[in-house]
C-alpha atoms as a PDB file:
ATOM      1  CA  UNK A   1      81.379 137.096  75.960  1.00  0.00           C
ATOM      2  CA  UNK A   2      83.452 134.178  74.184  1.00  0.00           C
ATOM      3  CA  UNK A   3      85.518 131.996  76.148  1.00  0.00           C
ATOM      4  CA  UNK A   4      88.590 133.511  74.332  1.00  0.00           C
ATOM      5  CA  UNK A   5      87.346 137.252  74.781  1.00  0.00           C
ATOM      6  CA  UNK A   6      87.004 135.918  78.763  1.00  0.00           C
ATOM      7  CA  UNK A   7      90.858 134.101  78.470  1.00  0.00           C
ATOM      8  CA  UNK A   8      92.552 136.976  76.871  1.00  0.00           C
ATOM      9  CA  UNK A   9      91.371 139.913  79.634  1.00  0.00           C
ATOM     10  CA  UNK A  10      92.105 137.073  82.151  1.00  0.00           C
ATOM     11  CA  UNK A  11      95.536 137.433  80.664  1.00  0.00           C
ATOM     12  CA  UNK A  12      96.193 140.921  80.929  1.00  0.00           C
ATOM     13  CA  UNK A  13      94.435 141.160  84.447  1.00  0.00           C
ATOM     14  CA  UNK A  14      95.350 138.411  86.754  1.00  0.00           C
ATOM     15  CA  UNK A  15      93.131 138.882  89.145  1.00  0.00           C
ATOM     16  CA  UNK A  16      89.871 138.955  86.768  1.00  0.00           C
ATOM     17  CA  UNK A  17      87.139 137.115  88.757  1.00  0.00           C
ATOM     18  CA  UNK A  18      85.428 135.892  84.808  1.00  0.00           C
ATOM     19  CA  UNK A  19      88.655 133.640  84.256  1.00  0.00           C
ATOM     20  CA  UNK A  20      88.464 130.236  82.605  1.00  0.00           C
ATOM     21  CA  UNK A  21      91.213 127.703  82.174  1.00  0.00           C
ATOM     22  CA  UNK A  22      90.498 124.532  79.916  1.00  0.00           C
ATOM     23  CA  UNK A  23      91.105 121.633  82.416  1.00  0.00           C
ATOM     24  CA  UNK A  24      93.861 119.824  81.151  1.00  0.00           C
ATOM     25  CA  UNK A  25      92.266 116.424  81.532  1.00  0.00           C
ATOM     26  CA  UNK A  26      93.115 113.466  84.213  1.00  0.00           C
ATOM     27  CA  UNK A  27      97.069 113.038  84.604  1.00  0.00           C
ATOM     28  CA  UNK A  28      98.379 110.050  82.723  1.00  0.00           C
ATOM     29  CA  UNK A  29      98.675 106.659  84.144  1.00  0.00           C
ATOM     30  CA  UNK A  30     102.225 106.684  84.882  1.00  0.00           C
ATOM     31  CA  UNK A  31     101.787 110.038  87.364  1.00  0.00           C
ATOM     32  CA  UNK A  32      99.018 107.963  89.253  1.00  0.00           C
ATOM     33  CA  UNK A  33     100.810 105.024  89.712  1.00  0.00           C
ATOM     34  CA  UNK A  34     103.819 106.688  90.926  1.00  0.00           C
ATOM     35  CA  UNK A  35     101.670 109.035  93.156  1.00  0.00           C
ATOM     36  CA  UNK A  36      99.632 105.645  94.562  1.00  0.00           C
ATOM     37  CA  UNK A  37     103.162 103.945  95.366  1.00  0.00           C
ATOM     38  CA  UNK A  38     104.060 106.973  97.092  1.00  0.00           C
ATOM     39  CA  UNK A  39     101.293 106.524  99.157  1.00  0.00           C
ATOM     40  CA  UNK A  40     102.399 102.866  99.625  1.00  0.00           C
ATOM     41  CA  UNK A  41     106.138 103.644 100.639  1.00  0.00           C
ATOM     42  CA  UNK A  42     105.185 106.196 103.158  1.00  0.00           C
ATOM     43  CA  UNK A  43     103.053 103.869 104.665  1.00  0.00           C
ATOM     44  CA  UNK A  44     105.931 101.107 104.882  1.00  0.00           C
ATOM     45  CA  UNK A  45     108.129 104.136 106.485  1.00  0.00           C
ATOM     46  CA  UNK A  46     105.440 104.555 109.432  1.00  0.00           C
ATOM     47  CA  UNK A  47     106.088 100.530 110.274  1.00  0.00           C
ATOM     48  CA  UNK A  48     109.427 101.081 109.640  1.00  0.00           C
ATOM     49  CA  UNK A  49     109.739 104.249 111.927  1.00  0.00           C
ATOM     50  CA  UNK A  50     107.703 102.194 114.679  1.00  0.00           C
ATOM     51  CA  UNK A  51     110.628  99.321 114.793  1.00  0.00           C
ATOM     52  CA  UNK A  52     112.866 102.013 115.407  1.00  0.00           C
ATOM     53  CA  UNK A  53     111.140 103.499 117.970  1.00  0.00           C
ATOM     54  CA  UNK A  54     110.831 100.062 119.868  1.00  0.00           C
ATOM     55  CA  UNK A  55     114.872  99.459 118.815  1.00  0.00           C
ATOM     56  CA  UNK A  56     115.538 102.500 121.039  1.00  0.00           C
ATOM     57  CA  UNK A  57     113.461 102.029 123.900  1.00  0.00           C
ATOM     58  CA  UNK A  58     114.425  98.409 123.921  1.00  0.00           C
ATOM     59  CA  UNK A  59     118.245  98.445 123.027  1.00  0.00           C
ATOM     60  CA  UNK A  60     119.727  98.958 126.697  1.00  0.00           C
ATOM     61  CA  UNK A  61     116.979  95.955 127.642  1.00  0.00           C
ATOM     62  CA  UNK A  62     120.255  93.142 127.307  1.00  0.00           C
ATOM     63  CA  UNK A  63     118.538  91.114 130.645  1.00  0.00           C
ATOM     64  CA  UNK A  64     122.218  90.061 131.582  1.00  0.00           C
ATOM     65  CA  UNK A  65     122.894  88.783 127.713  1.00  0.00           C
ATOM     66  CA  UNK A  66     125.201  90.272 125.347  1.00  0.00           C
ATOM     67  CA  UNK A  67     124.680  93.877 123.873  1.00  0.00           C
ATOM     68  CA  UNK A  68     125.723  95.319 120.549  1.00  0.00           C
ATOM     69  CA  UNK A  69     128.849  96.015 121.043  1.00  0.00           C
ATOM     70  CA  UNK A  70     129.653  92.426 121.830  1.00  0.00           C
ATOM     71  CA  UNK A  71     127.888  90.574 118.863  1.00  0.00           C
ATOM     72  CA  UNK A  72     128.185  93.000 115.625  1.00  0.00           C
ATOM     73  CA  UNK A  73     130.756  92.036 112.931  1.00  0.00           C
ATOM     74  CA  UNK A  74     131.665  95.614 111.621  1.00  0.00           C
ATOM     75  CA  UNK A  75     133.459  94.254 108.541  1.00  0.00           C
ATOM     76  CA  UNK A  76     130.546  92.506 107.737  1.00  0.00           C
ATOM     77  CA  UNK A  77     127.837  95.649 108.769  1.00  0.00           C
ATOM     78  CA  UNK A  78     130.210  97.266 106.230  1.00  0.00           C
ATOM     79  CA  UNK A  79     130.276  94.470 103.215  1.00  0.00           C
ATOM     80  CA  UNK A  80     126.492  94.295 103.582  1.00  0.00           C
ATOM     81  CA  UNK A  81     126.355  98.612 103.415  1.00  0.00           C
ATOM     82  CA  UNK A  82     128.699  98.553 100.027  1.00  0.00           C
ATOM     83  CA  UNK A  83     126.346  96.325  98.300  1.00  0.00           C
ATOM     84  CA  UNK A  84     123.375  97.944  98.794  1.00  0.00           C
ATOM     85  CA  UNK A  85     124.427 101.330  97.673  1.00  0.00           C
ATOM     86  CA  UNK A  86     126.226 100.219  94.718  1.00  0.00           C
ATOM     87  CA  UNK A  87     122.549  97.943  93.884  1.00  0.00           C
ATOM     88  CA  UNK A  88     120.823 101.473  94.453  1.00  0.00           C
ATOM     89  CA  UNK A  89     123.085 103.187  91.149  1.00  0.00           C
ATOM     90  CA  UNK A  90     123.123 100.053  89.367  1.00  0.00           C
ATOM     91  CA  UNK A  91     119.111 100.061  89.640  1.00  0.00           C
ATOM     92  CA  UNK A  92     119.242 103.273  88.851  1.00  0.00           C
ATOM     93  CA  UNK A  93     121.437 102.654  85.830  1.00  0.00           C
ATOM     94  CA  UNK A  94     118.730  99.659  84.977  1.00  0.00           C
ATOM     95  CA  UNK A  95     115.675 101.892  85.479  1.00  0.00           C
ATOM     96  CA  UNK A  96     117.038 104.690  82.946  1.00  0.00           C
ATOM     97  CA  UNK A  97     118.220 101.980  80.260  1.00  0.00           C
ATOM     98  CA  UNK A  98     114.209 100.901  80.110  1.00  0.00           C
ATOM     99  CA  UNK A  99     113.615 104.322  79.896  1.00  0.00           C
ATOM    100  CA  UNK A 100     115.238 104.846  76.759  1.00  0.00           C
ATOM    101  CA  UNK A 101     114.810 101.109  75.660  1.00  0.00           C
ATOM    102  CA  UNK A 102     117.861  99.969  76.083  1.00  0.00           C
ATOM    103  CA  UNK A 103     117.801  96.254  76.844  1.00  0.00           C
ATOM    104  CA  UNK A 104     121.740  95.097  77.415  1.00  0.00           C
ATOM    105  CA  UNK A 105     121.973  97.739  79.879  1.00  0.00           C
ATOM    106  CA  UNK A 106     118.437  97.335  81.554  1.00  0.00           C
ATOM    107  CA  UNK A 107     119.301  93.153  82.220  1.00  0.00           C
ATOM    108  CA  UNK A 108     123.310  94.143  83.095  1.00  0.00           C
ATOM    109  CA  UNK A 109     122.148  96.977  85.645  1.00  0.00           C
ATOM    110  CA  UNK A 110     119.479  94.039  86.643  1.00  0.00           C
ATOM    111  CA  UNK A 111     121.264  91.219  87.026  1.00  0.00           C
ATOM    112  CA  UNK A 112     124.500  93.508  89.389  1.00  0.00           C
ATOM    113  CA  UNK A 113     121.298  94.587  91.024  1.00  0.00           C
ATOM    114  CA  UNK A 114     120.143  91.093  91.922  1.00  0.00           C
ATOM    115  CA  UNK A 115     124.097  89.508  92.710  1.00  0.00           C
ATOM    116  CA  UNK A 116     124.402  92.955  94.934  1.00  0.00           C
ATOM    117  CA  UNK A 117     120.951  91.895  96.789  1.00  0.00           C
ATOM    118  CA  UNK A 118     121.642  88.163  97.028  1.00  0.00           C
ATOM    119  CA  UNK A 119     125.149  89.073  98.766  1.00  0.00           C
ATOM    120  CA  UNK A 120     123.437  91.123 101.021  1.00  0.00           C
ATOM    121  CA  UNK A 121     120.770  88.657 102.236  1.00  0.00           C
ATOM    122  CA  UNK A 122     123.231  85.299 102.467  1.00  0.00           C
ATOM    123  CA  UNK A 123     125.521  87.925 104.771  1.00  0.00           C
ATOM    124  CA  UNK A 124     122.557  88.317 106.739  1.00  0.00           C
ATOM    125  CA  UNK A 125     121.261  85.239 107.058  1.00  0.00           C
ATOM    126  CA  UNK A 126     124.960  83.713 108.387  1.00  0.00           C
ATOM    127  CA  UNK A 127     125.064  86.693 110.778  1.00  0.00           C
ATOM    128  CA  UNK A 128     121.148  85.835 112.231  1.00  0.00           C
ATOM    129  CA  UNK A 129     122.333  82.029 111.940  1.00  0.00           C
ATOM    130  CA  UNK A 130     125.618  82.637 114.067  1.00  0.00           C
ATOM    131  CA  UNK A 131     123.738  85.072 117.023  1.00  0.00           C
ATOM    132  CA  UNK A 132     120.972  81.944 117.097  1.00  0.00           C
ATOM    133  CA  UNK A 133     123.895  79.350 117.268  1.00  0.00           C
ATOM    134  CA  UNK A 134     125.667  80.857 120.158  1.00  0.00           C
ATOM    135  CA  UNK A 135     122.352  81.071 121.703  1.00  0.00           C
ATOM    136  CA  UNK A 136     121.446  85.350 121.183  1.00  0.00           C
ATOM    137  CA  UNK A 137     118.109  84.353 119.406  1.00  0.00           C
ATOM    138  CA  UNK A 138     115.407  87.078 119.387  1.00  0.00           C
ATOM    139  CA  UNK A 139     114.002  85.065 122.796  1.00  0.00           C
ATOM    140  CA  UNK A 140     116.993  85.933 124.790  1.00  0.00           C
ATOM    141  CA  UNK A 141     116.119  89.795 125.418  1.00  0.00           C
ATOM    142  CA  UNK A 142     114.278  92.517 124.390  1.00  0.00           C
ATOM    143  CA  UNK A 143     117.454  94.093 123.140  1.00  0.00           C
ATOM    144  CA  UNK A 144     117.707  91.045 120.753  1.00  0.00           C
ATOM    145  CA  UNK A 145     114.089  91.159 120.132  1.00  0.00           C
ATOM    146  CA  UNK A 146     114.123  94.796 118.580  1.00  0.00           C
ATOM    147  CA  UNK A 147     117.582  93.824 116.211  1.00  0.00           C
ATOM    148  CA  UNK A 148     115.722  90.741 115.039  1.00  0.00           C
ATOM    149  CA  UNK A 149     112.266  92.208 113.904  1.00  0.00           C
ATOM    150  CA  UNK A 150     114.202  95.875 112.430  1.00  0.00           C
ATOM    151  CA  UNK A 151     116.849  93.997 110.236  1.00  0.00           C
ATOM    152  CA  UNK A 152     114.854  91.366 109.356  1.00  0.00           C
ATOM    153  CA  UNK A 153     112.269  93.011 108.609  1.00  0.00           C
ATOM    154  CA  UNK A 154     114.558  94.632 106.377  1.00  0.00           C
ATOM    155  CA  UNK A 155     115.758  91.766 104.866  1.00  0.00           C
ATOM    156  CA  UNK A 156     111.904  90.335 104.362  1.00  0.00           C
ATOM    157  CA  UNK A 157     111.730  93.830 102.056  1.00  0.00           C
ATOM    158  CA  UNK A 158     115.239  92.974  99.881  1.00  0.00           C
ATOM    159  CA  UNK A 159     113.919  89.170  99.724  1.00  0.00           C
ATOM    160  CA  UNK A 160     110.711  90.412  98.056  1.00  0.00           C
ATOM    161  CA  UNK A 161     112.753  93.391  95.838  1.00  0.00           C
ATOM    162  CA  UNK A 162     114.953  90.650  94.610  1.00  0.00           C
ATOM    163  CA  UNK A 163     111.864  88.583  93.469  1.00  0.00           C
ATOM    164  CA  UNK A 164     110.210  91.391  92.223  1.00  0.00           C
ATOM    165  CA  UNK A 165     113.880  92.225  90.425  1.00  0.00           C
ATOM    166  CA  UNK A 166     113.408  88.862  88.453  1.00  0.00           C
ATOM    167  CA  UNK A 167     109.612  89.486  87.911  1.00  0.00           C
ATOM    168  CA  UNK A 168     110.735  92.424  86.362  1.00  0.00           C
ATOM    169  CA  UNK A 169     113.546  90.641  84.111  1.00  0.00           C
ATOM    170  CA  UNK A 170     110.690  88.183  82.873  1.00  0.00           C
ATOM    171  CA  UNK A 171     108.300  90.643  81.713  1.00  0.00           C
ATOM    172  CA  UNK A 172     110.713  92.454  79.884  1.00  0.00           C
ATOM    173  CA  UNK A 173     111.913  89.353  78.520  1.00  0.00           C
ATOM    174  CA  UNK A 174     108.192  88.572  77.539  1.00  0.00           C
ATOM    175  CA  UNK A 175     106.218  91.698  76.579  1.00  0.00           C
ATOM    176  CA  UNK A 176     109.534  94.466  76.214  1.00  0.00           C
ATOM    177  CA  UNK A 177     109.150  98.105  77.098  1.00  0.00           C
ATOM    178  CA  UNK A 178     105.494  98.565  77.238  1.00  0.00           C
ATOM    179  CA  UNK A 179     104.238 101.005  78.830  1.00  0.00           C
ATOM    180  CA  UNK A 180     102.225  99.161  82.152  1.00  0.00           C
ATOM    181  CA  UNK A 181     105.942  97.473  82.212  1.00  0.00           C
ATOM    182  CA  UNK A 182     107.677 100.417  82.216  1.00  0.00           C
ATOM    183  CA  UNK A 183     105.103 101.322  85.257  1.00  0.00           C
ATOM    184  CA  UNK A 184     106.104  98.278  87.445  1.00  0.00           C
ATOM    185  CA  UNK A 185     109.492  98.816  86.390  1.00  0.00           C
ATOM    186  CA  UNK A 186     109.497 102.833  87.934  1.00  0.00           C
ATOM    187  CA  UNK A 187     107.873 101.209  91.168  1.00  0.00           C
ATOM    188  CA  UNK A 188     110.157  98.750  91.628  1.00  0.00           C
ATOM    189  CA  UNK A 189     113.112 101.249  91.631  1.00  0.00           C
ATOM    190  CA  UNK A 190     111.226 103.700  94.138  1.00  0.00           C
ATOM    191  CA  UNK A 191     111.158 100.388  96.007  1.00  0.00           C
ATOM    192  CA  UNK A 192     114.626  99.339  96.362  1.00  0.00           C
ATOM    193  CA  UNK A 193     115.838 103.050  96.596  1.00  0.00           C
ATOM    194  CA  UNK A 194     113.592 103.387  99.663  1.00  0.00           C
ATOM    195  CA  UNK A 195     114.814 100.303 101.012  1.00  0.00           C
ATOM    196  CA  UNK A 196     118.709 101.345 100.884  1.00  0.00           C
ATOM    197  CA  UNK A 197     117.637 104.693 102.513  1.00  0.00           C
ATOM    198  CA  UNK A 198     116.210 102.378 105.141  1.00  0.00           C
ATOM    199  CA  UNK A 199     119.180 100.529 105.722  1.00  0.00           C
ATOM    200  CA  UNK A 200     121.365 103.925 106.167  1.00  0.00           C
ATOM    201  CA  UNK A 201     119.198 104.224 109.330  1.00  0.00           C
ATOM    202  CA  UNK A 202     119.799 100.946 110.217  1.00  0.00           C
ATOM    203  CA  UNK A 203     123.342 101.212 109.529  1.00  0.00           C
ATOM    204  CA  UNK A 204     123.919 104.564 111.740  1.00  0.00           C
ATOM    205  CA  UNK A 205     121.176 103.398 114.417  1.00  0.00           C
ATOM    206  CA  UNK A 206     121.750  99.718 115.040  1.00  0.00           C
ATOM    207  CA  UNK A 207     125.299  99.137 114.103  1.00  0.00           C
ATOM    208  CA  UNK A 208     127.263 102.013 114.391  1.00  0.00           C
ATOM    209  CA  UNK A 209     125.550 103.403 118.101  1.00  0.00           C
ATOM    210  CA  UNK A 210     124.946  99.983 118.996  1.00  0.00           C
ATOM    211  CA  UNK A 211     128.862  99.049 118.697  1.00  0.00           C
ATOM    212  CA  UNK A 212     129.583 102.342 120.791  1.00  0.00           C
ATOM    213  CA  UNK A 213     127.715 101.404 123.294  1.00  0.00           C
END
């Protein structure tokens, strides 16, 4: 019996045990990649998930120094949370304009992107300089040892996604929409989505229970 005798009663009876299907071949390049990065994200989401885990075990661990409520700058928390969402559509906006090739909007959506992260990290860094000033360095409890390796280990990830942001820029610059850029370019936006979703639980879990407290 021919392969498309075989195909055709396979049709007709779903359940024929004789069915054959063509195998459609190994999925493109661009599906592996983003499947592998995936892989790659989830696995930053376990570490992620274990400083949070240590953040609330440790956060009522203050050993006489101050505790959230005392040392957050809520305006600031809040400047810092605006600029990462509005990177996350202007990314978004960036990623789509490579899509269709579109370069003034891909290095505009880019370069927001990269003002939006550098605000971010320069807030940060004054708010981890001032805490370290007044003497609330990561040494003074375990309280303050849990904030310091969660956020800044958050703000390790946005130092490297705004380098990777203007990696990006440059190869586009160089080689234009090819196709192993456009790869990067997809991984780099699962990236620095991943990372604002990250911050939303640092936002709600660190900021906004911590200044309750």
């Amino acid at each position: 019996m021919s392969i498309t005798a075989t195909a055709g009663r396979a049709h007709a009876d779903p359940h024929h045990i004789g069915l054959v299907v063509e195998h459609p071949g190994p999925a493109s390049k661009r599906i592996v990649t983003a499947y592998g990065f995936w892989v790659f994200l989830l696995s930053d989401i376990v570490m992620f998930s274990c400083f949070f885990a240590a953040y609330a075990v440790l956060s009522g661990q203050t050993a006489g120094g101050p505790s959230g409520s005392e040392i957050f700058e809520q305006r600031n928390v809040a400047i810092e949370t605006v600029c990462l969402l509005l990177s996350s559509f202007t990314c978004g906006m960036a990623s789509i304009a490579a899509d269709v090739r579109n370069r003034f909007w891909f290095y505009l959506g880019m370069t927001v992107t990269c003002v939006l992260g550098l605000i971010f990290l320069t807030i940060e860094f004054r708010e981890f300089a001032n805490l370290v000033a007044r003497g609330y360095g990561p040494s003074r409890s375990a309280f303050l040892s849990s904030f310091f390796s969660l956020v800044g280990c958050h703000g390790l990830h946005v130092s490297a996604g705004v380098l990777w942001l203007l990696t990006m820029m440059a190869q586009v610059f160089a080689k234009g929409f090819r196709a192993d850029v456009l790869r990067r370019m997809m991984c780099f936006a699962l990236f620095w989505h991943a990372l604002d979703i990250v911050w939303v639980g640092v936002f709600s879990v660190v900021y906004l229970l911590g200044s309750a407290v």
